[in-house]
N, C-alpha and C. Protein backbone atom coordinates (compact mmCIF):
# COMPACT_ATOMS: atom_id res chain seq x y z
N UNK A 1 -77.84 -56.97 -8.91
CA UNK A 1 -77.53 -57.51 -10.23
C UNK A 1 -76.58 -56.55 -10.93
N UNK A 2 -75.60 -56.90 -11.59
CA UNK A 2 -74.49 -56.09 -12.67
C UNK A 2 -75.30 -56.58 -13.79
N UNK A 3 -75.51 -54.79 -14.52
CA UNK A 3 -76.24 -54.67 -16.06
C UNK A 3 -75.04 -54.34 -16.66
N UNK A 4 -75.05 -54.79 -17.48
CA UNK A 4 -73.71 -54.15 -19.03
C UNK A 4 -74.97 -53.41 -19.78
N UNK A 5 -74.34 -52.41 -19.97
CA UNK A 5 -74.98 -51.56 -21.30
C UNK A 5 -74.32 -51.22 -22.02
N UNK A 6 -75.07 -50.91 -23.50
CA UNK A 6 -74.21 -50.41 -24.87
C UNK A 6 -75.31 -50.64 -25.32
N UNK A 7 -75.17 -49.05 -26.34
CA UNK A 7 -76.07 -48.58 -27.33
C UNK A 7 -75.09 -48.40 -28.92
N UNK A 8 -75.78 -47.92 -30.02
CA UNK A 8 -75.09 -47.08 -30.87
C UNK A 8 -75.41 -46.15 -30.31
N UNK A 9 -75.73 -45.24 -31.53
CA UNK A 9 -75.70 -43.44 -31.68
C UNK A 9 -77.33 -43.26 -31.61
N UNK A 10 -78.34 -44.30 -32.10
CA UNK A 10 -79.41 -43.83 -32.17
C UNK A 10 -80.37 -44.64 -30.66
N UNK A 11 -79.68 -45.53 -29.91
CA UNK A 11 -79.97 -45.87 -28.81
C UNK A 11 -79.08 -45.11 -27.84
N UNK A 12 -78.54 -44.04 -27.60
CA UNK A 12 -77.66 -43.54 -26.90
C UNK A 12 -78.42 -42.34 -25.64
N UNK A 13 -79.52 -41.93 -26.50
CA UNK A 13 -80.37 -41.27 -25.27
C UNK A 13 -80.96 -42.28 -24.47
N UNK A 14 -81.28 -43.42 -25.02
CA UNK A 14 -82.41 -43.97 -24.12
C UNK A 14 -81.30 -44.84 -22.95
N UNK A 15 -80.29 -45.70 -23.72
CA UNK A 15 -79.46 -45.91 -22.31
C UNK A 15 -79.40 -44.89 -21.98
N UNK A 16 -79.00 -43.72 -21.80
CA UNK A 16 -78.55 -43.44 -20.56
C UNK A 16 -79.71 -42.63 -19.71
N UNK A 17 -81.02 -42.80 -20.21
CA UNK A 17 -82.09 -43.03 -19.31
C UNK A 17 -82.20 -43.84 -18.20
N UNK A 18 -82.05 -45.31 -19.42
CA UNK A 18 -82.12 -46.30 -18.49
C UNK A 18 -80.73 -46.69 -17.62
N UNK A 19 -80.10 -46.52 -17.69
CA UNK A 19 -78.54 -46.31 -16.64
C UNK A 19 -79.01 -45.69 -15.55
N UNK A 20 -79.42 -44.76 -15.64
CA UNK A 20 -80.16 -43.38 -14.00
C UNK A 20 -80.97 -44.54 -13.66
N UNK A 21 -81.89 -45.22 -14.40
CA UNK A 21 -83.11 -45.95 -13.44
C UNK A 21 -82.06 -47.25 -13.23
N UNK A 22 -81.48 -47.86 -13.93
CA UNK A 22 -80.99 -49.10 -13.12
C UNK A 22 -80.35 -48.93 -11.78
N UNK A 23 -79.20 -47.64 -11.85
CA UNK A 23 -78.88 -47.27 -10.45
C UNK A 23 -79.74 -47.23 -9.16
N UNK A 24 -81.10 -46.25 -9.69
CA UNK A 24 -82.27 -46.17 -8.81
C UNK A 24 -82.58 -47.12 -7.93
N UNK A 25 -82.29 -48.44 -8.83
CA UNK A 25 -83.17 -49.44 -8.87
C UNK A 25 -82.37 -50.64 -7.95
N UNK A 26 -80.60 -49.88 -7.70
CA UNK A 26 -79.91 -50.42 -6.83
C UNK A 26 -79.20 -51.48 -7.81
N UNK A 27 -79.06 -51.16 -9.07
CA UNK A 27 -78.10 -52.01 -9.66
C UNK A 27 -76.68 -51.85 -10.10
N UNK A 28 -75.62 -52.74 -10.42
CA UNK A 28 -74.58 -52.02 -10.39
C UNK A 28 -74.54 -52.07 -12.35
N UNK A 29 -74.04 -50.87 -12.25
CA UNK A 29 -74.24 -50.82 -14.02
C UNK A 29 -72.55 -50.38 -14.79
N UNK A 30 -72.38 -50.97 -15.66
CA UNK A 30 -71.20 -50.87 -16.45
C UNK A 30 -71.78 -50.21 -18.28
N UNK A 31 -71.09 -49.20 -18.47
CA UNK A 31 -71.56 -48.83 -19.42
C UNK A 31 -70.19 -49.16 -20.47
N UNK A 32 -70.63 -49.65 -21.31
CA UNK A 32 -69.68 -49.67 -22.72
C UNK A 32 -69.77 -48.76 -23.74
N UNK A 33 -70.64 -47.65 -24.01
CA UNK A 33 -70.90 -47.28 -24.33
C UNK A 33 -71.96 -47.66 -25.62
N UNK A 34 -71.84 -46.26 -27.07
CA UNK A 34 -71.57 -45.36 -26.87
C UNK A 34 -71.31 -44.16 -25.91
N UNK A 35 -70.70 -43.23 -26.09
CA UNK A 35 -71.04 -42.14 -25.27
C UNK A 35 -71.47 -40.40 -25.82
N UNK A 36 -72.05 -40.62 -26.55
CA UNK A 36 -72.17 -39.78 -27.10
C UNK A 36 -73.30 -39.98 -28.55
N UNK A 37 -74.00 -39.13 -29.33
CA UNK A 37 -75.30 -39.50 -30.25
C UNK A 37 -74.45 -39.07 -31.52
N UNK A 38 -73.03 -39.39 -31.77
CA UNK A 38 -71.72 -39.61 -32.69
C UNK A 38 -72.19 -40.91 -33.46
N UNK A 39 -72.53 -40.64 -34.72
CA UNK A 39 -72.60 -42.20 -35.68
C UNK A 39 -71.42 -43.23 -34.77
N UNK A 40 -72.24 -44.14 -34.71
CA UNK A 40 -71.79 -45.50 -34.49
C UNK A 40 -71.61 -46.69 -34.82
N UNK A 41 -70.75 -47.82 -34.75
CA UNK A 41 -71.47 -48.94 -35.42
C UNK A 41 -71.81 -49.61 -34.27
N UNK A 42 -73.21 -50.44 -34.41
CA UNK A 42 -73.84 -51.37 -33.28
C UNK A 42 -73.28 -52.60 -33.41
N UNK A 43 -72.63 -52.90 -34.33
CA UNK A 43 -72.24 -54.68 -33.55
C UNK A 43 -70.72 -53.97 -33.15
N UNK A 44 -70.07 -53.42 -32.94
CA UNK A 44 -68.84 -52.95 -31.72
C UNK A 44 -69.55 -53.08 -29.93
N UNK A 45 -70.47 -52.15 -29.96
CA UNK A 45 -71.26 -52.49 -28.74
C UNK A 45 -71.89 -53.73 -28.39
N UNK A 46 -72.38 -54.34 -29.20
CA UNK A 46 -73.28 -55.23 -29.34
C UNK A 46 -71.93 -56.35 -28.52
N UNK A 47 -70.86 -56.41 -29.27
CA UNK A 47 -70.00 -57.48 -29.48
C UNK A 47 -68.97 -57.36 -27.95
N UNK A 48 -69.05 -56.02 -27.72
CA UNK A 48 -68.83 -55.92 -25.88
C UNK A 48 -69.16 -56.14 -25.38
N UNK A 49 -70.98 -55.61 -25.44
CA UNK A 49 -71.36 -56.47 -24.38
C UNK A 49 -71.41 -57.61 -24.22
N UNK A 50 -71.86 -58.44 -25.19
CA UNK A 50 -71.92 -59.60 -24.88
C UNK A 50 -70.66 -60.41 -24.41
N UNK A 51 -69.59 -60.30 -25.23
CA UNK A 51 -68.29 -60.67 -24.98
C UNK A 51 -68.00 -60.44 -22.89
N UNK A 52 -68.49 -59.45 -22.64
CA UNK A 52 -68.84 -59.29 -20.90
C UNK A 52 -69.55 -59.42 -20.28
N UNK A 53 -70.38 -60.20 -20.67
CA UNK A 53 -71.82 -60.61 -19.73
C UNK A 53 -71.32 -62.08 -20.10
N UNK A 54 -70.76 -62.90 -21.14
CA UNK A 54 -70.43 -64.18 -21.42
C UNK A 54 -69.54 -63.98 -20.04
N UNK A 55 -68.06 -63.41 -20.11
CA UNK A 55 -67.05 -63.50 -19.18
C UNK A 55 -67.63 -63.82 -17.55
N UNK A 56 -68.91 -62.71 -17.40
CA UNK A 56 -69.07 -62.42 -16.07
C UNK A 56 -70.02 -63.99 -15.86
N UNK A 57 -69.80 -65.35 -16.27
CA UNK A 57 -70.31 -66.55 -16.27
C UNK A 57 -71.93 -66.35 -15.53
N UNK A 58 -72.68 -65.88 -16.04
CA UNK A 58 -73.78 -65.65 -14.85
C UNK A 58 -74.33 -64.34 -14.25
N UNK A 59 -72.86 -63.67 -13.82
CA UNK A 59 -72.78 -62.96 -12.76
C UNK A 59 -73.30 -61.61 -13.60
N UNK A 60 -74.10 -61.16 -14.79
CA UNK A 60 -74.26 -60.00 -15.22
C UNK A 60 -75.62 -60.37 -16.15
N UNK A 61 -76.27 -59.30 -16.43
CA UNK A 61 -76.86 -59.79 -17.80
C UNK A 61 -76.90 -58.26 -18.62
N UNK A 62 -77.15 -58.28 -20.02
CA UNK A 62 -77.02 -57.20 -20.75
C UNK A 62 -77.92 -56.45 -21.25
N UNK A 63 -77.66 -55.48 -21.84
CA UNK A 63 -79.10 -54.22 -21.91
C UNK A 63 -78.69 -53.74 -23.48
N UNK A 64 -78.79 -53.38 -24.33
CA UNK A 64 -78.11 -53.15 -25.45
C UNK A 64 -79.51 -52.54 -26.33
N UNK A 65 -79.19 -51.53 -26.69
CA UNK A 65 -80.10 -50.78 -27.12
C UNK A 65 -79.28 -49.96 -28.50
N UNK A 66 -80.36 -50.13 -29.71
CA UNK A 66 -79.95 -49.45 -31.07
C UNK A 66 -82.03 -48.73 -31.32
N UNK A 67 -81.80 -48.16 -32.53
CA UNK A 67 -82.87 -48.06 -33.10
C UNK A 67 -84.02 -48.58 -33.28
N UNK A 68 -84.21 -50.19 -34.03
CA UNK A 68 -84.80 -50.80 -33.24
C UNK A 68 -84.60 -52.17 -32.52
N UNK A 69 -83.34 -52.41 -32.11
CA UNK A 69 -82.53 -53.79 -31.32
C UNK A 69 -82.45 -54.83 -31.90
N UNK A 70 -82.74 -54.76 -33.53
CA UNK A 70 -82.63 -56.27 -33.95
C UNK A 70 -81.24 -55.95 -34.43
N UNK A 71 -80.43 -54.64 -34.62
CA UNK A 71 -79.69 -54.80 -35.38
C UNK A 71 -78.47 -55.31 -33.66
N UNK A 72 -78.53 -55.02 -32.97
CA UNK A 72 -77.86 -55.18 -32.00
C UNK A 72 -77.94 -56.56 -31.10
N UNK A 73 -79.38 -57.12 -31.42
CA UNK A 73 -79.81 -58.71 -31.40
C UNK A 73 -79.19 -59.44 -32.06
N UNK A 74 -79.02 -59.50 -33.54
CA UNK A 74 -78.20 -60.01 -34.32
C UNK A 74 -76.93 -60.02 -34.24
N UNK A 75 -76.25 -59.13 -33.83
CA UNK A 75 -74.69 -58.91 -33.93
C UNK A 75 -74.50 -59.85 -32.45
N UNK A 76 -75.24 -58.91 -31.42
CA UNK A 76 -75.27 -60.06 -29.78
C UNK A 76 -74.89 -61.52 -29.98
N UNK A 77 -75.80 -62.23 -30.87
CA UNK A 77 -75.85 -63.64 -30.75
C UNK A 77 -74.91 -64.23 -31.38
N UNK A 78 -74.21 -63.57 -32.38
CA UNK A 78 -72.51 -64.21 -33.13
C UNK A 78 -71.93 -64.34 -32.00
N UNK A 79 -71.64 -63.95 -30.54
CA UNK A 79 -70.65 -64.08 -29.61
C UNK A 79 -71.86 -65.44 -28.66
N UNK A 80 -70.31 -66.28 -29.17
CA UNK A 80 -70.93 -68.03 -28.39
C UNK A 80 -71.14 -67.45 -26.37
N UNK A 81 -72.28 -67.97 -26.40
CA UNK A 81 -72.82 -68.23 -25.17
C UNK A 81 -73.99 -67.38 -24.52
N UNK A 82 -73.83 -66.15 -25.52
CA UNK A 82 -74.73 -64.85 -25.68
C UNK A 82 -75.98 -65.35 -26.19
N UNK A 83 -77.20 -65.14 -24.94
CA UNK A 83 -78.58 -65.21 -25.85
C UNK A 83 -79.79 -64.54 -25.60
N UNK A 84 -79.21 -63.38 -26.81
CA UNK A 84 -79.93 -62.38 -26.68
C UNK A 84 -81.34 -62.06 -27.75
N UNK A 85 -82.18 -61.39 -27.01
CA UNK A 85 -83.92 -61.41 -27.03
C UNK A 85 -83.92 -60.29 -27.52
N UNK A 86 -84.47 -59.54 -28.21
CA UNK A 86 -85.13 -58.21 -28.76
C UNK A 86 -86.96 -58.81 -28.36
N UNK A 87 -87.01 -57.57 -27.10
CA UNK A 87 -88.24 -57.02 -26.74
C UNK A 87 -88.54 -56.00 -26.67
N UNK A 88 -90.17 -55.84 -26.94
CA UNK A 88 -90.59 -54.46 -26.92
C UNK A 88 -91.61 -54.41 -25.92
N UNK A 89 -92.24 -55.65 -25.14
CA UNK A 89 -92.62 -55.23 -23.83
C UNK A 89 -92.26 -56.25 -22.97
N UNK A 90 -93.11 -55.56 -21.82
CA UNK A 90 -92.53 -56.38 -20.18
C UNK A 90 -92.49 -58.17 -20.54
N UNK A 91 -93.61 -58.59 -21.45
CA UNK A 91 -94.09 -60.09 -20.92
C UNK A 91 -93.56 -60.75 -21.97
N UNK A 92 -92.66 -60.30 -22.88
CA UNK A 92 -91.85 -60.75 -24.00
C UNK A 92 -90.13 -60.99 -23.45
N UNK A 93 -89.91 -59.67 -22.40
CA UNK A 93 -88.60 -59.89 -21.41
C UNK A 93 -88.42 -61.14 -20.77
N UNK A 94 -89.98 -60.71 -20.05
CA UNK A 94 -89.89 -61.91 -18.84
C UNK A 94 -89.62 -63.56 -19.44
N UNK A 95 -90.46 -63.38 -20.36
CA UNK A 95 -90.43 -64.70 -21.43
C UNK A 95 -88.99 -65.30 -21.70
N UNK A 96 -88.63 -64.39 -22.03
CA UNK A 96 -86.79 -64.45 -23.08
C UNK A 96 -86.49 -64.73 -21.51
N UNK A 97 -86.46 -64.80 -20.35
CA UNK A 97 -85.50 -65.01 -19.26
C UNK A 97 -85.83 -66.39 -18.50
N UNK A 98 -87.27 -66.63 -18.62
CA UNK A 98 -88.14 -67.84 -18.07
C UNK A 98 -87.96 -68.74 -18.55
N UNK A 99 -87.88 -68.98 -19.85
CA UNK A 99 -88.28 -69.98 -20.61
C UNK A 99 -86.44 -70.20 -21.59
N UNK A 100 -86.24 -69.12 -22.25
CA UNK A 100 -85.00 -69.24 -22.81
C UNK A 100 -83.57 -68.80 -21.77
N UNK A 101 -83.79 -68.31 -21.02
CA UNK A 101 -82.19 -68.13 -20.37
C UNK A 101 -81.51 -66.93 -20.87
N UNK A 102 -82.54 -66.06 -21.11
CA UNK A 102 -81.73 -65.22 -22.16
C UNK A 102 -80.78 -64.16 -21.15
N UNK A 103 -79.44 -63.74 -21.33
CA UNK A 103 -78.85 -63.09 -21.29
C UNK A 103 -78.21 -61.75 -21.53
N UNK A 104 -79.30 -61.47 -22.76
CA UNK A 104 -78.87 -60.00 -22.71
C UNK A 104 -80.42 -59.75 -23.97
N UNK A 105 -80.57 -58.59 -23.25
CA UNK A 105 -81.90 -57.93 -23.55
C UNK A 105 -81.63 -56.53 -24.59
N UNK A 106 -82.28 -56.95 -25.70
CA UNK A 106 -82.10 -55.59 -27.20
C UNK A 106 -83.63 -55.53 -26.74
N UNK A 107 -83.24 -53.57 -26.62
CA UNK A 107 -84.82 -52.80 -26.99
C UNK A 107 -84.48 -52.08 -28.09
N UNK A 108 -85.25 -51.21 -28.93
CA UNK A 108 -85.20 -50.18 -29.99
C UNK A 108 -85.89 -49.28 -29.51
N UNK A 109 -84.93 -47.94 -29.79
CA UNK A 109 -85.30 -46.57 -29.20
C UNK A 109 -85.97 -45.83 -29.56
N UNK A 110 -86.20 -46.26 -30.82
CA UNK A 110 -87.22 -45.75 -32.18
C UNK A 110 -88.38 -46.58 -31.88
N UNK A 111 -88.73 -47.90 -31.56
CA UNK A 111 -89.73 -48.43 -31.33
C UNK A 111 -90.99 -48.05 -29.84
N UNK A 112 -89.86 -48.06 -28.59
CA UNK A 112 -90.63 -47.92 -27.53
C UNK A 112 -90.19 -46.82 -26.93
N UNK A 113 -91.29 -46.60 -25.76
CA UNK A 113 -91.01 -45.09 -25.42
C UNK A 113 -90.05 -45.34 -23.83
N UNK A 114 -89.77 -44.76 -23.04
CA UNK A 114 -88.60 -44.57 -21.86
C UNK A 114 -89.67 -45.39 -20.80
N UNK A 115 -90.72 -45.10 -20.84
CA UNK A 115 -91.65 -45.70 -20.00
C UNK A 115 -91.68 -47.21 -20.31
N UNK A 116 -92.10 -47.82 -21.49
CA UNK A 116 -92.01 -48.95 -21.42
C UNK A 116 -91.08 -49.44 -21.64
N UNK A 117 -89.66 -49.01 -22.04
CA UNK A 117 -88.43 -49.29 -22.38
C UNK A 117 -88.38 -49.61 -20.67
N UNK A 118 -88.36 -49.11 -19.38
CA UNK A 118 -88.20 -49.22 -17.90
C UNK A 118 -88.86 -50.35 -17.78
N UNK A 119 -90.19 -50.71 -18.39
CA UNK A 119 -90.85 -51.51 -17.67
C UNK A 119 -90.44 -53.26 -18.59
N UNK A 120 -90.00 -52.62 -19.59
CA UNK A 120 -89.26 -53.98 -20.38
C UNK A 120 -88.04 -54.93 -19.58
N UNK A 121 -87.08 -53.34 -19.02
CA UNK A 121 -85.38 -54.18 -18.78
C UNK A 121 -86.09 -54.72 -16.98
N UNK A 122 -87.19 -54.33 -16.61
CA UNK A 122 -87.43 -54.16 -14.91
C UNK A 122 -87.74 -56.16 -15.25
N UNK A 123 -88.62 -56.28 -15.88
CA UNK A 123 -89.17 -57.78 -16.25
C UNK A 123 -88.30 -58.36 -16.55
N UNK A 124 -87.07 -58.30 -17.16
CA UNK A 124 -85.96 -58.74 -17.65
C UNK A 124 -85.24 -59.01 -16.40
N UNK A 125 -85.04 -58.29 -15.89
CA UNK A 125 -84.37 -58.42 -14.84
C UNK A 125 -84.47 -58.84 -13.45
N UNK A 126 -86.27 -58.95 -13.66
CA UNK A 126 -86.54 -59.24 -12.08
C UNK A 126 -87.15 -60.85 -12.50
N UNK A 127 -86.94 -61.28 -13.60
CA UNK A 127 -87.55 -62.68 -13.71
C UNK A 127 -86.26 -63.51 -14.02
N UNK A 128 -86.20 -64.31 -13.48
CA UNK A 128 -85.04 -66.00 -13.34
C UNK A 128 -85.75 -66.95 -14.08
N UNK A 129 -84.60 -67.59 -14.50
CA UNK A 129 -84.80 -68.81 -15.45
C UNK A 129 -85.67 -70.15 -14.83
N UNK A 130 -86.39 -70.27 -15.71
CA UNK A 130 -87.08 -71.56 -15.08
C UNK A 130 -86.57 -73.08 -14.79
N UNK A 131 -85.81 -73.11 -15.59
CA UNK A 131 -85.02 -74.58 -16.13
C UNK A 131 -86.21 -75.32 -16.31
N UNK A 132 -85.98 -76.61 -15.76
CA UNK A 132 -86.48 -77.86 -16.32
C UNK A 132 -86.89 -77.71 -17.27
N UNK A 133 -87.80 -78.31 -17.96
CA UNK A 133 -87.95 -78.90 -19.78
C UNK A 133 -87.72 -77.37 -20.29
N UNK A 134 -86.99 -76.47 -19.73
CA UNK A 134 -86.83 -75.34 -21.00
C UNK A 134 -85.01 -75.39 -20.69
N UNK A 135 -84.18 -75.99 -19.89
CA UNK A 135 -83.12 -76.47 -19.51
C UNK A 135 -82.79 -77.13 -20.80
N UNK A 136 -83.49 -78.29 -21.19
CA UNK A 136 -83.27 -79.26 -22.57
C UNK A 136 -83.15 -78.72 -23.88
N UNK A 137 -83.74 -77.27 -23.80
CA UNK A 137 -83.88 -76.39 -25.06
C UNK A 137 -82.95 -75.67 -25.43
N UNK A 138 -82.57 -74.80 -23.90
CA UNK A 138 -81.32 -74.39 -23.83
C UNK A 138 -79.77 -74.82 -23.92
N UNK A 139 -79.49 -75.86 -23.86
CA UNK A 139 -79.14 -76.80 -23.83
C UNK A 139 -78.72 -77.33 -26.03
N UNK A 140 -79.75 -77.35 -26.32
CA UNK A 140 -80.41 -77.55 -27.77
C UNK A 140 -79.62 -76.26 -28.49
N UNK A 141 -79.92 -74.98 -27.88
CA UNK A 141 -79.52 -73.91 -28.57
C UNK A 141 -77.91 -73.64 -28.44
N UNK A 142 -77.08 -74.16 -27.19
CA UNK A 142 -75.58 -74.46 -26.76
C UNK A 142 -75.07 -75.11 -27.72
N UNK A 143 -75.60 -76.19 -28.24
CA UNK A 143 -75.26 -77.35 -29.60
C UNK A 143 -75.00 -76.68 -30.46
N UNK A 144 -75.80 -75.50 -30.86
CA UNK A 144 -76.05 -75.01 -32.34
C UNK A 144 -74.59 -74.53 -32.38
N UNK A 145 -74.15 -73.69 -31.25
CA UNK A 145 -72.92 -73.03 -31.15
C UNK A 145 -71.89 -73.38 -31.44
N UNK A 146 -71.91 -74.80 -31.05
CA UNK A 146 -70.35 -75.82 -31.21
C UNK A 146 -70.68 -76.68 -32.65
N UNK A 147 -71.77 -76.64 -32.98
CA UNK A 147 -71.92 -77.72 -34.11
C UNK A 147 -70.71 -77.62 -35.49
N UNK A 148 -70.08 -78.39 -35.61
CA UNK A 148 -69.53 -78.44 -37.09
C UNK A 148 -70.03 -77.52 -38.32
N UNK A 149 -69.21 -77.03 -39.19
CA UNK A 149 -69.79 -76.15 -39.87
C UNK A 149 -70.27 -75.42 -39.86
N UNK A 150 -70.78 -74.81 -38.70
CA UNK A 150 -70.98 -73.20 -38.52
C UNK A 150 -70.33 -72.07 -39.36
N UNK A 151 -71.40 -71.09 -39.87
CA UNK A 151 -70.80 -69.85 -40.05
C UNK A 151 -70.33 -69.30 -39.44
N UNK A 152 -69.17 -68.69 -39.77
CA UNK A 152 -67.96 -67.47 -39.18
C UNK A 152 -67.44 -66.79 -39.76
């Protein structure tokens, strides 16, 4: 599997924790950074990755880590096709991938520790989408994207 990662400044230790274990783990990993624990802003990262896990049609999913990932959840999901989950454990990952299709995974570095932060992106990553009747939902949430009048 190809992971995209990007943190800010206050998720910047824990990617690159989790970067060493995705390798481990035999994955191919692309970092966007940050690179460095340099103030940051999180929707720049946020808005890469996703913008490259959309491109890679499938072929990637994303890891995106801030303080505590909603701020990097939020910014994630302004980029159409991006649908990204803020979890803080394994069976909340697996969930966001089973049931929603989700695409790119926000943890907070301030919230969980390296241990379960591993055992969050591992569920994320080792669980596939279910489709059928959660296909129709997904599907439901694609609409919202194109609908008329949207904020921008």
């Amino acid at each position: 599997m190809r992971v995209i990662l990007g943190s800010d400044h206050a998720g910047f230790a824990l990617k690159e924790h989790l970067k060493g274990r995705l390798a481990e783990w035999g994955h191919a990993v692309e970092d966007l950074g940050t690179h460095s624990t340099e103030s940051a802003d999180y929707p720049d990262y946020a808005a890469a990755v996703g913008r490259r896990v959309v491109e890679e049609r499938g072929g990637a999913l994303g890891v995106l880590v801030c303080g505590t990932g909603i701020g990097v959840s939020i910014a994630a999901n302004k980029i159409d096709g991006v649908r990204a989950a803020r979890a803080d454990d394994p069976y909340s990952a697996g969930m966001a991938r089973a049931h929603n299709d989700a695409n790119v995974l926000c943890v907070g570095a301030r919230v969980v520790g390296s241990g379960v932060a591993e055992a969050t992106v591992r569920a994320f990553l080792d669980t596939a989408f279910e489709g059928g009747r959660h296909q129709r939902r997904v599907d439901q949430i694609a609409a919202l994207e194109r609908s008329p009048g949207k904020p921008r």
